[in-house]
C-alpha atoms as a PDB file:
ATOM      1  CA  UNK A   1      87.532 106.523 106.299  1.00  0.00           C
ATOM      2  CA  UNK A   2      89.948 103.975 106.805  1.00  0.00           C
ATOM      3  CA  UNK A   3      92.670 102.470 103.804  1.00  0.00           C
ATOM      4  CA  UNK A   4      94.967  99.863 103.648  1.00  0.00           C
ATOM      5  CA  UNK A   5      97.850  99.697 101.193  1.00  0.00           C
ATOM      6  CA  UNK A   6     100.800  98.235  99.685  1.00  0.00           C
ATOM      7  CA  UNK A   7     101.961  99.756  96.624  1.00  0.00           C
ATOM      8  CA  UNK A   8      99.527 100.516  94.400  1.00  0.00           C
ATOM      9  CA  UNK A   9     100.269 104.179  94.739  1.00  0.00           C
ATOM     10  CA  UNK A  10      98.367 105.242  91.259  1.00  0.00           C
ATOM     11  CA  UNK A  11      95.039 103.662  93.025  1.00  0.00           C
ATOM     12  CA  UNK A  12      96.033 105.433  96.054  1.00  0.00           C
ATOM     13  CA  UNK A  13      95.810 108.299  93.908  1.00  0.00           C
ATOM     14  CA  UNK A  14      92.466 108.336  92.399  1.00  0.00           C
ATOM     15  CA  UNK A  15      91.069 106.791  95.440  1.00  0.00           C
ATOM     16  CA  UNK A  16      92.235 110.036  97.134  1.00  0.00           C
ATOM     17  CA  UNK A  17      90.730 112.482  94.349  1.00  0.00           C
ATOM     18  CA  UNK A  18      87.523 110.737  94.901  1.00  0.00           C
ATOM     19  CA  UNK A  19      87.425 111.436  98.313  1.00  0.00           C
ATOM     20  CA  UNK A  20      88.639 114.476  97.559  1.00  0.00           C
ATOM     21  CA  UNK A  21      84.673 115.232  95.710  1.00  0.00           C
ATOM     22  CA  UNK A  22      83.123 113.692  98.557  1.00  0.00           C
ATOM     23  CA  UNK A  23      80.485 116.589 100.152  1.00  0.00           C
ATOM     24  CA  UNK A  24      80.696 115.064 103.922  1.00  0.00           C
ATOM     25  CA  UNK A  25      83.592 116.027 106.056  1.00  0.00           C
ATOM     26  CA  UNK A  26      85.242 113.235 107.324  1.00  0.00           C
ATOM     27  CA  UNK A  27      88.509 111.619 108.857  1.00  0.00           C
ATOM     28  CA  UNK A  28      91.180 109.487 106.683  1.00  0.00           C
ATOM     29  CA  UNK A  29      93.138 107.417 108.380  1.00  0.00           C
ATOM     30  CA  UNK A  30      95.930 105.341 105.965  1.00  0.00           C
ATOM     31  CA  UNK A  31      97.612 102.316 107.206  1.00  0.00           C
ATOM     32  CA  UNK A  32     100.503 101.207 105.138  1.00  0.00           C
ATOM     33  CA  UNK A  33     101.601  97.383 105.129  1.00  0.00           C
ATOM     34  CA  UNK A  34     105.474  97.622 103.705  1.00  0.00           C
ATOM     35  CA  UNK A  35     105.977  98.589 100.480  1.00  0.00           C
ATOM     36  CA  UNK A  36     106.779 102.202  98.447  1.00  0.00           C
ATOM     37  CA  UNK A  37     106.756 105.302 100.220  1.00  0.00           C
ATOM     38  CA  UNK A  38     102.703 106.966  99.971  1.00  0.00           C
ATOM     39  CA  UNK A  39     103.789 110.579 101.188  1.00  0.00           C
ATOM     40  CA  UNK A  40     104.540 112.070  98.167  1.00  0.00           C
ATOM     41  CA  UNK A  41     101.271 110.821  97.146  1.00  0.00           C
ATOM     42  CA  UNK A  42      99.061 112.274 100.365  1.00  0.00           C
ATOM     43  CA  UNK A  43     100.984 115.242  99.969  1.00  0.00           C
ATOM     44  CA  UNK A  44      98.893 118.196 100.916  1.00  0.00           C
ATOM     45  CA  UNK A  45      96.026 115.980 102.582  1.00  0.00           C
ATOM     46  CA  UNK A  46      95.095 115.954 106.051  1.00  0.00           C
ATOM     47  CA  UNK A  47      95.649 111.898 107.115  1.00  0.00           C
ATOM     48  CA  UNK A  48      96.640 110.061 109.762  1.00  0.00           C
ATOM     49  CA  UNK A  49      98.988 107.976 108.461  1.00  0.00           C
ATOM     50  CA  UNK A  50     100.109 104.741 110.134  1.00  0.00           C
ATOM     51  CA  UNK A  51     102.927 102.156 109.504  1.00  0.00           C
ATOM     52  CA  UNK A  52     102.367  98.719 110.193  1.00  0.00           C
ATOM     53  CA  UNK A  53     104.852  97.388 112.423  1.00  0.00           C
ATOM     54  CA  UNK A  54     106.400  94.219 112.145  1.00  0.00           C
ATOM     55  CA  UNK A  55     106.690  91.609 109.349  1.00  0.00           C
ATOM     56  CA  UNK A  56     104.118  92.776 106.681  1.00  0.00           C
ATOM     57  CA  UNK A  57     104.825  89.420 104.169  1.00  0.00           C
ATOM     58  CA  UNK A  58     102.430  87.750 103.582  1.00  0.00           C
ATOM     59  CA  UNK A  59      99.734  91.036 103.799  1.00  0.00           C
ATOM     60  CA  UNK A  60      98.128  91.337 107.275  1.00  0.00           C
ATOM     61  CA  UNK A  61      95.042  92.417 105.767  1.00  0.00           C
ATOM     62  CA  UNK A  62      92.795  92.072 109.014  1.00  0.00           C
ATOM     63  CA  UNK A  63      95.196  93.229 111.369  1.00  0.00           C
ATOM     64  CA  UNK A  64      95.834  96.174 108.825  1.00  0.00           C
ATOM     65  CA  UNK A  65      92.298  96.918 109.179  1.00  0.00           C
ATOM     66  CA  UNK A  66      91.827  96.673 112.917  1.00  0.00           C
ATOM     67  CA  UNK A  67      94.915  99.434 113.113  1.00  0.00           C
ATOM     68  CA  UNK A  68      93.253 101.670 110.477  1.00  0.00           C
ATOM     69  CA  UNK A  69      90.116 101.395 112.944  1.00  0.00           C
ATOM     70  CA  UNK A  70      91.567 101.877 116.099  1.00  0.00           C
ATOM     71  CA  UNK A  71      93.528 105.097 114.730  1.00  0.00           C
ATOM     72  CA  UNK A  72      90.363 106.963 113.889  1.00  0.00           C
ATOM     73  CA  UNK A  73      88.487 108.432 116.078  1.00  0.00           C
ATOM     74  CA  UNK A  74      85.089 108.858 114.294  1.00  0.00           C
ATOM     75  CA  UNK A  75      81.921 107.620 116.039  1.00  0.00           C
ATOM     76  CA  UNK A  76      81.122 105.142 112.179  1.00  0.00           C
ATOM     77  CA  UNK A  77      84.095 104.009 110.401  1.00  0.00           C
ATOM     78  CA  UNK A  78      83.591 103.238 105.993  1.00  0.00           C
ATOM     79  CA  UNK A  79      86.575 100.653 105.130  1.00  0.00           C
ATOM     80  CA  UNK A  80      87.304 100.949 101.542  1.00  0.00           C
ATOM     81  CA  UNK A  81      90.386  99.259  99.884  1.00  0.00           C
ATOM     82  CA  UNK A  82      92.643 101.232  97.611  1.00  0.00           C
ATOM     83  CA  UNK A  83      91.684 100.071  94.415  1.00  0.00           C
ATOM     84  CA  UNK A  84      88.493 101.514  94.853  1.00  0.00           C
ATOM     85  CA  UNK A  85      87.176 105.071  93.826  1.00  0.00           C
ATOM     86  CA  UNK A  86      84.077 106.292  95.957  1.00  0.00           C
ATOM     87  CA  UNK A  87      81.556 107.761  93.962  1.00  0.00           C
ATOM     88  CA  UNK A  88      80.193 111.149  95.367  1.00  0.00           C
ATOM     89  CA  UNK A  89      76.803 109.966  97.761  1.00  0.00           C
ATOM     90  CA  UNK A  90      78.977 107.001  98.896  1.00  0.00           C
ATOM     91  CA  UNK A  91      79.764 108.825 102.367  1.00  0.00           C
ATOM     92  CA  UNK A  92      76.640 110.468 102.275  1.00  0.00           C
ATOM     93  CA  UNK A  93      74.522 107.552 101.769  1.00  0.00           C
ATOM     94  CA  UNK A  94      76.641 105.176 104.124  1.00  0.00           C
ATOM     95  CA  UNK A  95      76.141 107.930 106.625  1.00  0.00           C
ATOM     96  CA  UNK A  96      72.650 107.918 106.390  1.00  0.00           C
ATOM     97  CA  UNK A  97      72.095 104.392 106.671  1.00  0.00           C
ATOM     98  CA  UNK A  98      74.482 103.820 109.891  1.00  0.00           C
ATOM     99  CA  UNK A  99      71.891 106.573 110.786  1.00  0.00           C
ATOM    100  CA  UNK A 100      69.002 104.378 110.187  1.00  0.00           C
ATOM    101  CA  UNK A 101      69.693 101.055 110.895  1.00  0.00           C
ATOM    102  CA  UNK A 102      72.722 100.873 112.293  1.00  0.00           C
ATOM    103  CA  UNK A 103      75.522  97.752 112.460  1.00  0.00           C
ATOM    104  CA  UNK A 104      76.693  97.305 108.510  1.00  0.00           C
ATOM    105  CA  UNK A 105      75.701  98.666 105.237  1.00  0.00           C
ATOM    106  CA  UNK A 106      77.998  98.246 102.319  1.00  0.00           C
ATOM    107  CA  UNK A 107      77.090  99.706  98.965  1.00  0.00           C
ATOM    108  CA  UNK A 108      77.247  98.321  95.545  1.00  0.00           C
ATOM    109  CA  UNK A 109      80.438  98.126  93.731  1.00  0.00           C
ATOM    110  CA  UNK A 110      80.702  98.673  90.197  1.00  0.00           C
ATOM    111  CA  UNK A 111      84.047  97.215  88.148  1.00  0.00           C
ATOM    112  CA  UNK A 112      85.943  99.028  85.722  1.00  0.00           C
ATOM    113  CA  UNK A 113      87.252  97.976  82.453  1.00  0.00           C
ATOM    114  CA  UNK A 114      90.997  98.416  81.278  1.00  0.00           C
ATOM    115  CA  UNK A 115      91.468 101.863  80.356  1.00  0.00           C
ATOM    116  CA  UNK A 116      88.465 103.523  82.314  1.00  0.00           C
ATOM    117  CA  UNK A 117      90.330 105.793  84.280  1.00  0.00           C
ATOM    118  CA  UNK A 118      92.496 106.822  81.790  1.00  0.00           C
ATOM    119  CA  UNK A 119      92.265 110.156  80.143  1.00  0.00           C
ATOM    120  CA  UNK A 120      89.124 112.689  80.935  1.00  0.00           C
ATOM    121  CA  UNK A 121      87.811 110.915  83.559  1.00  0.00           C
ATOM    122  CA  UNK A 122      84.652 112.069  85.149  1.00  0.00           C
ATOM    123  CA  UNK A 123      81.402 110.573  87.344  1.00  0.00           C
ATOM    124  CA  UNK A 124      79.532 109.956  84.686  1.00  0.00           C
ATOM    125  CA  UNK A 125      82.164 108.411  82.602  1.00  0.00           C
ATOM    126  CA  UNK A 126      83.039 105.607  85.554  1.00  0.00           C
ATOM    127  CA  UNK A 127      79.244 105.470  86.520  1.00  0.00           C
ATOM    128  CA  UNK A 128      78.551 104.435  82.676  1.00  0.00           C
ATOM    129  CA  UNK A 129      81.229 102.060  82.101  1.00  0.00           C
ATOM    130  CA  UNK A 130      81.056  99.746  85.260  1.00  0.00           C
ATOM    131  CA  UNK A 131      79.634  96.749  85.647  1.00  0.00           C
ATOM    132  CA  UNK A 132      78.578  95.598  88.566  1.00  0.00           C
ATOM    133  CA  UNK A 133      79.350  92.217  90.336  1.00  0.00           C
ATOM    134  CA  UNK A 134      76.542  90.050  89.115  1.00  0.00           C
ATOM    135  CA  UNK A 135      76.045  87.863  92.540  1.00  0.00           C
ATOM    136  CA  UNK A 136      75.565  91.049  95.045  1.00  0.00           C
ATOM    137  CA  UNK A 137      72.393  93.013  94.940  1.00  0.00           C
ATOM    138  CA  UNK A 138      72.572  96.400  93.537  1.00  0.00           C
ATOM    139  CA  UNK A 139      69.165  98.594  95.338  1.00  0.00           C
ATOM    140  CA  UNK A 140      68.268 101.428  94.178  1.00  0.00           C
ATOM    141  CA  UNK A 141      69.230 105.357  95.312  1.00  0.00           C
ATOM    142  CA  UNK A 142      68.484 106.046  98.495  1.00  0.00           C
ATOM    143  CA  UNK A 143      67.099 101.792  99.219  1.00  0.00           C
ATOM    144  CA  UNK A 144      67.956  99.916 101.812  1.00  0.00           C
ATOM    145  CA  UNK A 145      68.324  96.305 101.856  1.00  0.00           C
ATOM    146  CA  UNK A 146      68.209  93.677 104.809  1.00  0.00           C
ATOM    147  CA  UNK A 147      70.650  90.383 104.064  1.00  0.00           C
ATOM    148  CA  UNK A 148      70.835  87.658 105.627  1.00  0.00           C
ATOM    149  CA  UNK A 149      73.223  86.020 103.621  1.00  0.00           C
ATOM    150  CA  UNK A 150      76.167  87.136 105.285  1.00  0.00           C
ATOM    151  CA  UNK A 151      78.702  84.946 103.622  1.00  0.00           C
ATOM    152  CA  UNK A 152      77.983  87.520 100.742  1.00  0.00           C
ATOM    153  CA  UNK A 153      79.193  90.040 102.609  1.00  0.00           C
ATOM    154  CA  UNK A 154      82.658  91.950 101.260  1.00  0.00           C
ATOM    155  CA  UNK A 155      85.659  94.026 102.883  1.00  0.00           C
ATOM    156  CA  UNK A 156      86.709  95.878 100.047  1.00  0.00           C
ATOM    157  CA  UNK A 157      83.631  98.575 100.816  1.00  0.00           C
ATOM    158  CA  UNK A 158      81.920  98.562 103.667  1.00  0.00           C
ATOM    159  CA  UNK A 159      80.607 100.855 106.875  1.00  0.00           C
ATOM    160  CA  UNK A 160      80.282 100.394 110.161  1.00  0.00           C
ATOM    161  CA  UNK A 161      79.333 101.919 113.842  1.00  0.00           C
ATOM    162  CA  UNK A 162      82.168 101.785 116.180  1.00  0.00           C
ATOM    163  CA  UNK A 163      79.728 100.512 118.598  1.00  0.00           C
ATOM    164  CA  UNK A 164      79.265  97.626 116.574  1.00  0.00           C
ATOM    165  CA  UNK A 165      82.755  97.231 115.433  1.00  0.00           C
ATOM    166  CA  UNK A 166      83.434  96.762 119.162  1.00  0.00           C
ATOM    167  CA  UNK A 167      80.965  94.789 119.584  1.00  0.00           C
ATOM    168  CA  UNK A 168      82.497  92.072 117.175  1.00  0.00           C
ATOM    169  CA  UNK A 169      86.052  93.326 117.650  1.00  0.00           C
ATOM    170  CA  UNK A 170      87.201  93.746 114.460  1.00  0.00           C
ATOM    171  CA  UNK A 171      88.804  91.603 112.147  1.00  0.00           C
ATOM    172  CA  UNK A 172      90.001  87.573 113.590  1.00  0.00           C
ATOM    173  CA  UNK A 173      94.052  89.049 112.898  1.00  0.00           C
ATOM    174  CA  UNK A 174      95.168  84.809 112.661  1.00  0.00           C
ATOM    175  CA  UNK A 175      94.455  85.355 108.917  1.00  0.00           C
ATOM    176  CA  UNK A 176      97.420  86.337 106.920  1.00  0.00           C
ATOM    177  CA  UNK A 177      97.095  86.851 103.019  1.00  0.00           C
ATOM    178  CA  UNK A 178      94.594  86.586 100.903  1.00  0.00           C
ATOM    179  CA  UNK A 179      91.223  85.432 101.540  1.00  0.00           C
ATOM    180  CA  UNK A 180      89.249  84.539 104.497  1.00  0.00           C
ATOM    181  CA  UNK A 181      89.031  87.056 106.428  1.00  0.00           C
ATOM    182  CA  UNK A 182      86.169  88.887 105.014  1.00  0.00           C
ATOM    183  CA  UNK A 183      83.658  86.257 105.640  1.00  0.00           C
ATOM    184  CA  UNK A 184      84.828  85.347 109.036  1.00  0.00           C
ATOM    185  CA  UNK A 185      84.314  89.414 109.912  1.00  0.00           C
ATOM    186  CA  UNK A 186      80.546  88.411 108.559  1.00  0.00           C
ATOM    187  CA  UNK A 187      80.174  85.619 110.653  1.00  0.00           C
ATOM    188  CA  UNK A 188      81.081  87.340 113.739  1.00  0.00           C
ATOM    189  CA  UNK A 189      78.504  89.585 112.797  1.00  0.00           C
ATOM    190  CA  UNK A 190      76.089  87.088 112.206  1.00  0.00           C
ATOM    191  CA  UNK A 191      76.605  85.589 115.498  1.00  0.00           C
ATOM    192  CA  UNK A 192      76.644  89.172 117.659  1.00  0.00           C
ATOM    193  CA  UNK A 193      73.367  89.616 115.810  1.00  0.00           C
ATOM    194  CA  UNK A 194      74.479  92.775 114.058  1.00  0.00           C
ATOM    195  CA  UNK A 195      72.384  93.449 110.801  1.00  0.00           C
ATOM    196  CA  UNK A 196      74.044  93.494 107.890  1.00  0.00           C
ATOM    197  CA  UNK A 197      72.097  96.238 104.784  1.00  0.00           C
ATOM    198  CA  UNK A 198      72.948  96.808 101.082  1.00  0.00           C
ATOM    199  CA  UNK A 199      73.347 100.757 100.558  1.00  0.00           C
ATOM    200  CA  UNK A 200      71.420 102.107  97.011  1.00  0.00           C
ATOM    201  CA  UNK A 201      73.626 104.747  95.711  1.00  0.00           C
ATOM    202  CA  UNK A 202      76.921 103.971  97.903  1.00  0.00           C
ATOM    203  CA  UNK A 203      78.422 103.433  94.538  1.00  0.00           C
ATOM    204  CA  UNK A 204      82.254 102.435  94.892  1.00  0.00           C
ATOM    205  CA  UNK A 205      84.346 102.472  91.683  1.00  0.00           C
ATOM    206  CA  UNK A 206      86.666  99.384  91.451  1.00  0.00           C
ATOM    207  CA  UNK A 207      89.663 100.228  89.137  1.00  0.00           C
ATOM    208  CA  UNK A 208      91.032  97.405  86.678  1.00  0.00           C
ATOM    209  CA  UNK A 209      94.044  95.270  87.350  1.00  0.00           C
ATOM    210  CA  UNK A 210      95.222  92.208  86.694  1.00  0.00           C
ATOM    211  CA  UNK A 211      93.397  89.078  87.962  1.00  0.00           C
ATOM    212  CA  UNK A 212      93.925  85.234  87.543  1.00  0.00           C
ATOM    213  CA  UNK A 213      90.889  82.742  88.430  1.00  0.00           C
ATOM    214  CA  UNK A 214      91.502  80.989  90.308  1.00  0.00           C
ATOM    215  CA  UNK A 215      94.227  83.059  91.641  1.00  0.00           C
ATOM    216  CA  UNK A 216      96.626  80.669  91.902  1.00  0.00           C
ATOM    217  CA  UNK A 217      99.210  83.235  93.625  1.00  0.00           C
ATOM    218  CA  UNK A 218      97.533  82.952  96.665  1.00  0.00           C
ATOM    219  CA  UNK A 219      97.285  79.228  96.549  1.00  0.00           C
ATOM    220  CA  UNK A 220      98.995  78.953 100.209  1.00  0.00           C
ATOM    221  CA  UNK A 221      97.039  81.612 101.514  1.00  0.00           C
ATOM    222  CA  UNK A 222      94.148  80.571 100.581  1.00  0.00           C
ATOM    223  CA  UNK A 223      95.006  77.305 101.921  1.00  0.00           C
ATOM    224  CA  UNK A 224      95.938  78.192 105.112  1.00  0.00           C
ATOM    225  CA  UNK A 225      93.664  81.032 105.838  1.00  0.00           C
ATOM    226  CA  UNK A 226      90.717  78.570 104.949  1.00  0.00           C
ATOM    227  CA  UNK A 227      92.135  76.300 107.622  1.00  0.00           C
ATOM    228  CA  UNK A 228      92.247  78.707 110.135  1.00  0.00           C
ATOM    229  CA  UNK A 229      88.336  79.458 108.883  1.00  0.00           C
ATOM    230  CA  UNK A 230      87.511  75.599 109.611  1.00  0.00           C
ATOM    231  CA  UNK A 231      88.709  75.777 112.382  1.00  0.00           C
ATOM    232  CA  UNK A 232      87.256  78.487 113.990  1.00  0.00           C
ATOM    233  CA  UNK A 233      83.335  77.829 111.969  1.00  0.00           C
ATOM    234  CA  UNK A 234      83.720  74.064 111.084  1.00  0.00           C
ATOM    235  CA  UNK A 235      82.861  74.639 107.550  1.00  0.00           C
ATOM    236  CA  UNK A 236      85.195  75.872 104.792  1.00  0.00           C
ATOM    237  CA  UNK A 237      84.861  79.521 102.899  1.00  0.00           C
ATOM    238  CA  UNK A 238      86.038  80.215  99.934  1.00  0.00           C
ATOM    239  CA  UNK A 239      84.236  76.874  97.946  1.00  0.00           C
ATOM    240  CA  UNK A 240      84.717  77.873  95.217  1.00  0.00           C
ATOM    241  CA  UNK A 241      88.359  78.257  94.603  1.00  0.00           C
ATOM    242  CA  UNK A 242      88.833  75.460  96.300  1.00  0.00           C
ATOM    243  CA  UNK A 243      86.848  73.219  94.136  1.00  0.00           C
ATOM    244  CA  UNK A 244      88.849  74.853  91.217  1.00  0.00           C
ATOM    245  CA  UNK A 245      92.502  74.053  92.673  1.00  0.00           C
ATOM    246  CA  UNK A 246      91.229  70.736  93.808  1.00  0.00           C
ATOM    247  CA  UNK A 247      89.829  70.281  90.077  1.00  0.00           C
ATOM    248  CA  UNK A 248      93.301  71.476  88.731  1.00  0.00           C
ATOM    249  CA  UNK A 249      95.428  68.691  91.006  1.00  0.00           C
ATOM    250  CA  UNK A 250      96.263  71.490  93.604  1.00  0.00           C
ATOM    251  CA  UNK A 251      94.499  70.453  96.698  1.00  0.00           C
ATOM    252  CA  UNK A 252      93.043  67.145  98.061  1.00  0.00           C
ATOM    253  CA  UNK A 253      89.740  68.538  99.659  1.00  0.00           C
ATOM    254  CA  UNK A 254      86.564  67.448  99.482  1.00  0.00           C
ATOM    255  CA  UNK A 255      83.234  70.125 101.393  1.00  0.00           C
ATOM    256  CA  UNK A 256      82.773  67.109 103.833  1.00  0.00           C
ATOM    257  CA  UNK A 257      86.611  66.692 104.825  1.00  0.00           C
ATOM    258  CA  UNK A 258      88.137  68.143 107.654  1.00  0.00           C
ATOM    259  CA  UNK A 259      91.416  68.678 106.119  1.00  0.00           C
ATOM    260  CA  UNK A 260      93.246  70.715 102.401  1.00  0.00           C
ATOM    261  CA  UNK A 261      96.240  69.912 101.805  1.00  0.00           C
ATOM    262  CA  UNK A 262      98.511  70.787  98.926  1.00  0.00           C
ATOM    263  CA  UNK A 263      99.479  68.526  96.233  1.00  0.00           C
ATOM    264  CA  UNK A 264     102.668  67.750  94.809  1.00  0.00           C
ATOM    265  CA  UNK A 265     101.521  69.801  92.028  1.00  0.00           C
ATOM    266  CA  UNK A 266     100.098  72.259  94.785  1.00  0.00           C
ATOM    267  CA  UNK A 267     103.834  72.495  96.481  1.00  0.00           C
ATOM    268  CA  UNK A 268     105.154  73.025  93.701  1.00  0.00           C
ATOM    269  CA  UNK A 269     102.988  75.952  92.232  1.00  0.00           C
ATOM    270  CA  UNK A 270     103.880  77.748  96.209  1.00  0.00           C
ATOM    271  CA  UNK A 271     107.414  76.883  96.272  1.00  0.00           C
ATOM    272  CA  UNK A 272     109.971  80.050  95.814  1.00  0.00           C
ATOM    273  CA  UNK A 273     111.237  79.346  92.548  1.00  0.00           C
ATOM    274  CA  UNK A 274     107.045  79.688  91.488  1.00  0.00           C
ATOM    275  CA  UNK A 275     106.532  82.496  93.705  1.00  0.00           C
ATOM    276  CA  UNK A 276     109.364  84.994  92.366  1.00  0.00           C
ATOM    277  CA  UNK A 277     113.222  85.846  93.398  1.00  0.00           C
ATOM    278  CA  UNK A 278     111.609  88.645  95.225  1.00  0.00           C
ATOM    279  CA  UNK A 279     109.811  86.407  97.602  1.00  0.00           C
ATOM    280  CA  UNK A 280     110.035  86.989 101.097  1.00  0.00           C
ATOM    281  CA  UNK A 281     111.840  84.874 104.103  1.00  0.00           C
ATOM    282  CA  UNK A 282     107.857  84.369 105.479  1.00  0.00           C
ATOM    283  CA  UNK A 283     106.323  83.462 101.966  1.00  0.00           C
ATOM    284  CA  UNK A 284     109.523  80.515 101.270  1.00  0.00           C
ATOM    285  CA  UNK A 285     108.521  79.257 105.029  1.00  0.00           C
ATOM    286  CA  UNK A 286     104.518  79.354 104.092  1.00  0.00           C
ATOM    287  CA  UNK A 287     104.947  77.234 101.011  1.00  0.00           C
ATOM    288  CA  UNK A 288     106.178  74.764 102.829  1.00  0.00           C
ATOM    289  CA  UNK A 289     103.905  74.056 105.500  1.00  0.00           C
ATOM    290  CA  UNK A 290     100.701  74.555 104.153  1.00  0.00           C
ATOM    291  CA  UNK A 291      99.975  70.862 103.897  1.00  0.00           C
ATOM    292  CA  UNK A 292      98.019  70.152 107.139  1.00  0.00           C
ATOM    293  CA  UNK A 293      94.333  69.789 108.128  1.00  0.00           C
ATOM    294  CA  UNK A 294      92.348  70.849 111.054  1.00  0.00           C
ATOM    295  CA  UNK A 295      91.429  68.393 113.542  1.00  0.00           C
END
């Protein structure tokens, strides 16, 4: 089992308990990007904690990963980001399927309202109350389901063999920030000719917090990771937020264009003054220059 995390340390937390429930022994491996100390909240846990190295702004998300990987020495490797609570067959289930089928099975994921793990929280209380992203297919217990739409594909909870994770290598580490590099990972597969399934009863729990849509604090990123992505696929992920910055007089981009580049407008929304006092060194340099296009 394999984390990645920047603050956050209350998700950490129930994250934790719920693999605390889980009936399958297994390995957790941590891998910390910056940010507040986690100890305190591992304390009396058996994980294999590792620090990022290096300059962690903005979040190395895929290299993060690929560390958290090659730290763990387990033969199938589930991925499942810290804001996410496993239910209790999620191990079990993603076990059995890397059994079965082999390459990638991710299970459902089920969102949680404000205020759901608050209180006398139990299974059946987080079961009940999420909701389940309407665009991914949710089969049922013990179901396995064959996709070949592997743009659909998602990071946040996921297994996979480490045959086939070697097969691919891992996550493309040019992506930096948000978005991106979950659907490049896909395409890799895609291309390797690893089989991507949907999981029935994988259930992960996806606690509430605060999201803007088109989130429009990642503007840069998502500009520049979706540059690399052209690059490397010659077509652009990520469409739709794109089409929604471009729509708000953000971008100038166009699904047929080679290039996305920032507005005035779009500068200004990424420059330091709209991305905080606390703002890194690396995120004042990436507002900047995240106004060219791929050739």
């Amino acid at each position: 089992m394999v984390t990645i995390v920047r603050g956050r340390l209350d998700h950490l937390a129930r994250q934790q308990a719920g693999l605390d429930a889980q009936p399958t022994e297994h390995q957790r491996v941590i891998v910390q990007m910056g940010g507040p100390s986690i100890v305190e909240t591992l304390a009396g846990r058996r994980v294999t904690l590792v620090q990022l190295a290096g300059d962690c702004d903005p979040l190395p998300l895929a290299a993060a990963r690929n560390a958290g990987v090659a730290a763990s020495t387990a033969e199938a490797v589930v991925l499942l980001d810290v804001d996410c609570i496993p239910s209790p067959t999620l191990l079990n289930r993603c076990q059995d399927a890397l059994a079965e089928v082999g390459g990638v099975v991710a299970g459902p994921v089920g969102y949680l309202p404000a205020g759901a793990t608050r209180g006398n929280v139990t299974t059946e209380t987080l079961a009940s109350s999420a909701v389940a992203h309407p665009a991914r297919p949710v089969p049922e217990p013990g179901e396995l389901m064959r996709e070949d739409r592997y743009e659909l594909f998602w990071s946040l909870s996921f297994a996979v063999s480490r045959a086939d994770w070697d097969r691919v290598g891992g996550f493309c580490e040019d992506y930096r920030g948000y978005g991106g590099e979950d659907t490049d990972f896909a395409f890799k597969l895609r291309g390797a000719g690893v089989p991507l399934h949907w999981v029935g009863g994988a259930w992960a729990w996806h606690q509430h917090h605060d999201v803007s849509d088109p989130p429009r604090e990642h503007l840069a990123d998502i500009v520049s990771n979706a540059l690399v992505f052209h690059h490397r696929w010659r077509c652009w992920p990520m469409t739709g937020w794109l089409e929604a910055f471009r729509d708000e007089g953000l971008l100038d981009w166009s699904r047929d264009s080679a290039h996305c580049t920032l507005t005035a407008s779009g500068r200004a929304m990424s420059s330091p003054t709209a991305i905080g006092s606390g703002a890194s060194a690396s995120e004042r340099a990436r507002s900047g220059v995240e106004t060219a296009g791929t050739g």
